[in-house]
C-alpha atoms as a PDB file:
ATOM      1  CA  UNK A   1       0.000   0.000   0.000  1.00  0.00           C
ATOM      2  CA  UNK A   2       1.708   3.795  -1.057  1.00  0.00           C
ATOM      3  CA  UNK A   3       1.695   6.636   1.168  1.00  0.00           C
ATOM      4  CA  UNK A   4      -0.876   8.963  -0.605  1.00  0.00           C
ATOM      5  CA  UNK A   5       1.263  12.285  -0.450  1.00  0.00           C
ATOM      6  CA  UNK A   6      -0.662  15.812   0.626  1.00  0.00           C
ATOM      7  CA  UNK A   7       0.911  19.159   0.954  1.00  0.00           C
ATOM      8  CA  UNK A   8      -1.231  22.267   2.637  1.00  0.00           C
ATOM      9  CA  UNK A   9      -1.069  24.853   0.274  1.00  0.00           C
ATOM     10  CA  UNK A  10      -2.856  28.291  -0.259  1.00  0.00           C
ATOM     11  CA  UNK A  11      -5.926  28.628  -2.410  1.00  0.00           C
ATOM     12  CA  UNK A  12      -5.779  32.102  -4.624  1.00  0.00           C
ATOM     13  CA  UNK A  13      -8.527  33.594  -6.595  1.00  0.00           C
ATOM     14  CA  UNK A  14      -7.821  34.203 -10.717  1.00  0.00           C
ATOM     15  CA  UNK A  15     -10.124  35.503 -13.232  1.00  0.00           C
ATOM     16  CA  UNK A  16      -8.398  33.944 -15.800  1.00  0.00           C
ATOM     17  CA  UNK A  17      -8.264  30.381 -14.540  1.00  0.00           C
ATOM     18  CA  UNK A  18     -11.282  28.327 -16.156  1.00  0.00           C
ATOM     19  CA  UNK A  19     -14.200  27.134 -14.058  1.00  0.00           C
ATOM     20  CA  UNK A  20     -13.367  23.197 -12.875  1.00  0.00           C
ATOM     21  CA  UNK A  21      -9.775  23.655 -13.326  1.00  0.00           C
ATOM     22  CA  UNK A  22      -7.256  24.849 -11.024  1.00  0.00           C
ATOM     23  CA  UNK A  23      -3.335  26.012 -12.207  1.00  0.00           C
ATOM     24  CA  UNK A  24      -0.671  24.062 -10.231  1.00  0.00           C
ATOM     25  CA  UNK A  25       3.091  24.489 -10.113  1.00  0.00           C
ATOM     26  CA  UNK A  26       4.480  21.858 -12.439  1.00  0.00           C
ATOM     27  CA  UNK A  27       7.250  20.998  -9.626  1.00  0.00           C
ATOM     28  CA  UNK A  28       4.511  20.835  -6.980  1.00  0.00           C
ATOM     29  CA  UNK A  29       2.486  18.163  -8.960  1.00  0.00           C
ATOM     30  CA  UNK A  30       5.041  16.536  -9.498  1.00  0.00           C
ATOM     31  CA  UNK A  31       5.898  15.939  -5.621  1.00  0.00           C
ATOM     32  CA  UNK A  32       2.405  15.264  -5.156  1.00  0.00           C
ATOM     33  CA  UNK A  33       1.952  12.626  -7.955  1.00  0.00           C
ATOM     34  CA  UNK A  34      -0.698  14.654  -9.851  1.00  0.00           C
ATOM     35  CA  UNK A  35      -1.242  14.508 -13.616  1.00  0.00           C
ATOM     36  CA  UNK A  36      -4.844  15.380 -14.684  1.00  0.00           C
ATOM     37  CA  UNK A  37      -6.792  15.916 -11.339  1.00  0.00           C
ATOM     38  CA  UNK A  38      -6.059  17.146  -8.153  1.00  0.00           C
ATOM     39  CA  UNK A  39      -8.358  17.015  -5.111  1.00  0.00           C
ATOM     40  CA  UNK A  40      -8.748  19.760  -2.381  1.00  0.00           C
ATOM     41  CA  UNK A  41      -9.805  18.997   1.561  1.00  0.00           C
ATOM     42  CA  UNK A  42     -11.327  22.166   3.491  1.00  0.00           C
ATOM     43  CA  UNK A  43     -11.291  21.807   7.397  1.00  0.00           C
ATOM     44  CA  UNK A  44     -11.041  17.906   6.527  1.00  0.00           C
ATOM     45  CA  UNK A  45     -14.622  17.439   5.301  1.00  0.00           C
ATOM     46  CA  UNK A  46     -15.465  19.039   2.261  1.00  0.00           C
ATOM     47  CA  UNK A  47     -13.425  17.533  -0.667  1.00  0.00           C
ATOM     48  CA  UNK A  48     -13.570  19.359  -4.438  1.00  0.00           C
ATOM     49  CA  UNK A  49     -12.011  17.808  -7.574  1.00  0.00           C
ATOM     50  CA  UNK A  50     -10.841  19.952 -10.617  1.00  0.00           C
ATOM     51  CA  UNK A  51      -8.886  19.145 -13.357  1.00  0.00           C
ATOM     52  CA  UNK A  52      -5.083  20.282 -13.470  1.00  0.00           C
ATOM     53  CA  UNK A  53      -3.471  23.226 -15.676  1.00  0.00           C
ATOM     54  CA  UNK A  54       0.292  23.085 -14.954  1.00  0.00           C
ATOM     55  CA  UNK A  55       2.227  26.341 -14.842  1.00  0.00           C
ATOM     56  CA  UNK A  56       4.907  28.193 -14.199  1.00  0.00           C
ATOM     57  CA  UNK A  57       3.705  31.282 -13.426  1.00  0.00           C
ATOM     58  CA  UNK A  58       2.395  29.560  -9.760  1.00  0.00           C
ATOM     59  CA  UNK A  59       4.216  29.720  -6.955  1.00  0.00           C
ATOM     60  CA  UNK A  60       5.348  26.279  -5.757  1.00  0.00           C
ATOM     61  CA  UNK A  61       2.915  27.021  -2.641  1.00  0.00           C
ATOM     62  CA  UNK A  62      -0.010  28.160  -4.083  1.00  0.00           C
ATOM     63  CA  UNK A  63      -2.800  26.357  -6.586  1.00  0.00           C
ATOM     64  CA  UNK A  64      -5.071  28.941  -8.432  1.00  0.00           C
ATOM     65  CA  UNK A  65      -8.301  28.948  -8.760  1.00  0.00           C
ATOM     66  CA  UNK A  66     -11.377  30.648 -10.719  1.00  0.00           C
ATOM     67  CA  UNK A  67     -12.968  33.732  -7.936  1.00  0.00           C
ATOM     68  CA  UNK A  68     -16.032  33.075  -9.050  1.00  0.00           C
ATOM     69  CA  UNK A  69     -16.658  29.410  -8.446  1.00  0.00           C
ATOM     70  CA  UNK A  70     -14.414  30.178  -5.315  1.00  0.00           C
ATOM     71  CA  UNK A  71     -17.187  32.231  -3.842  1.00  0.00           C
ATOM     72  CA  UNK A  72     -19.852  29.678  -4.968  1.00  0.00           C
ATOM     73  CA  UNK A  73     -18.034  27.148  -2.845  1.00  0.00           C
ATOM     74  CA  UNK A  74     -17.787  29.409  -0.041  1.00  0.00           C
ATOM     75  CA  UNK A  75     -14.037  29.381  -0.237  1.00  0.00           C
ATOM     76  CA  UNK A  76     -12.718  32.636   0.683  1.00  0.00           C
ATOM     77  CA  UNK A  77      -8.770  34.138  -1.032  1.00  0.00           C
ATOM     78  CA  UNK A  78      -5.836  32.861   0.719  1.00  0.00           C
ATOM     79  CA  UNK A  79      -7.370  29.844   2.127  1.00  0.00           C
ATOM     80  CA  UNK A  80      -4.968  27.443   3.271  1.00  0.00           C
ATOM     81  CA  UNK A  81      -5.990  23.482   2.291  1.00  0.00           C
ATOM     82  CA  UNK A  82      -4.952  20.058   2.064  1.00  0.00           C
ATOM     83  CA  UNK A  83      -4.167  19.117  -1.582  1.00  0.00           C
ATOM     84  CA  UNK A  84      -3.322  15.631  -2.774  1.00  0.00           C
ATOM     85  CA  UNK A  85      -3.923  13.462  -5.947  1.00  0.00           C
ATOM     86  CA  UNK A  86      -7.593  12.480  -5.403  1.00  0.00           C
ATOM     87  CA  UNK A  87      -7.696   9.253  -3.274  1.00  0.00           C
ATOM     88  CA  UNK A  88      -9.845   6.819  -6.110  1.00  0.00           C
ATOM     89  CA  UNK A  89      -6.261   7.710  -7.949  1.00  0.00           C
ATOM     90  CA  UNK A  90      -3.878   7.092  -5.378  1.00  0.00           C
ATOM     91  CA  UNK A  91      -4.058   3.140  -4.969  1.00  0.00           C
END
């Protein structure tokens, strides 16, 4: 059985990141195992899945994602969460 690895990192709001998707570091994923989905823990109860846009531009402690389905989710800027490869993915 692997170790399913999880880094907290800080949530950022970003009009130009698509709805569903959230921009990762590329070295970050990478440490984390992730490739086309990533999964994010609030509080450690609610879980959200989006689908991964690797870039540069991100800080290696940060994941970006769109304001607007931020604030839908009741997730406010800055947020700091538990991010890991989603768990149906980590066996």
């Amino acid at each position: 059985m692997s170790k399913v690895v999880e880094r907290r990192l800080k949530l950022r709001k970003r009009d130009e990141v698509k709805e569903g998707t959230a921009r990762i570091n590329p070295k970050t994923a990478e440490f984390l195992g992730i490739t086309d989905k990533l999964e994010v823990v609030l509080a450690g109860k609610k879980r959200y899945n989006f689908d991964v846009v690797l870039s540069d531009v991100v800080p290696v402690n940060e994941v970006w994602l769109n304001s607007e389905q931020m604030k839908r989710l009741g997730i406010a800027d800055n947020t700091t969460a538990t991010v890991r490869r989603p768990l149906a993915q980590a066996t």
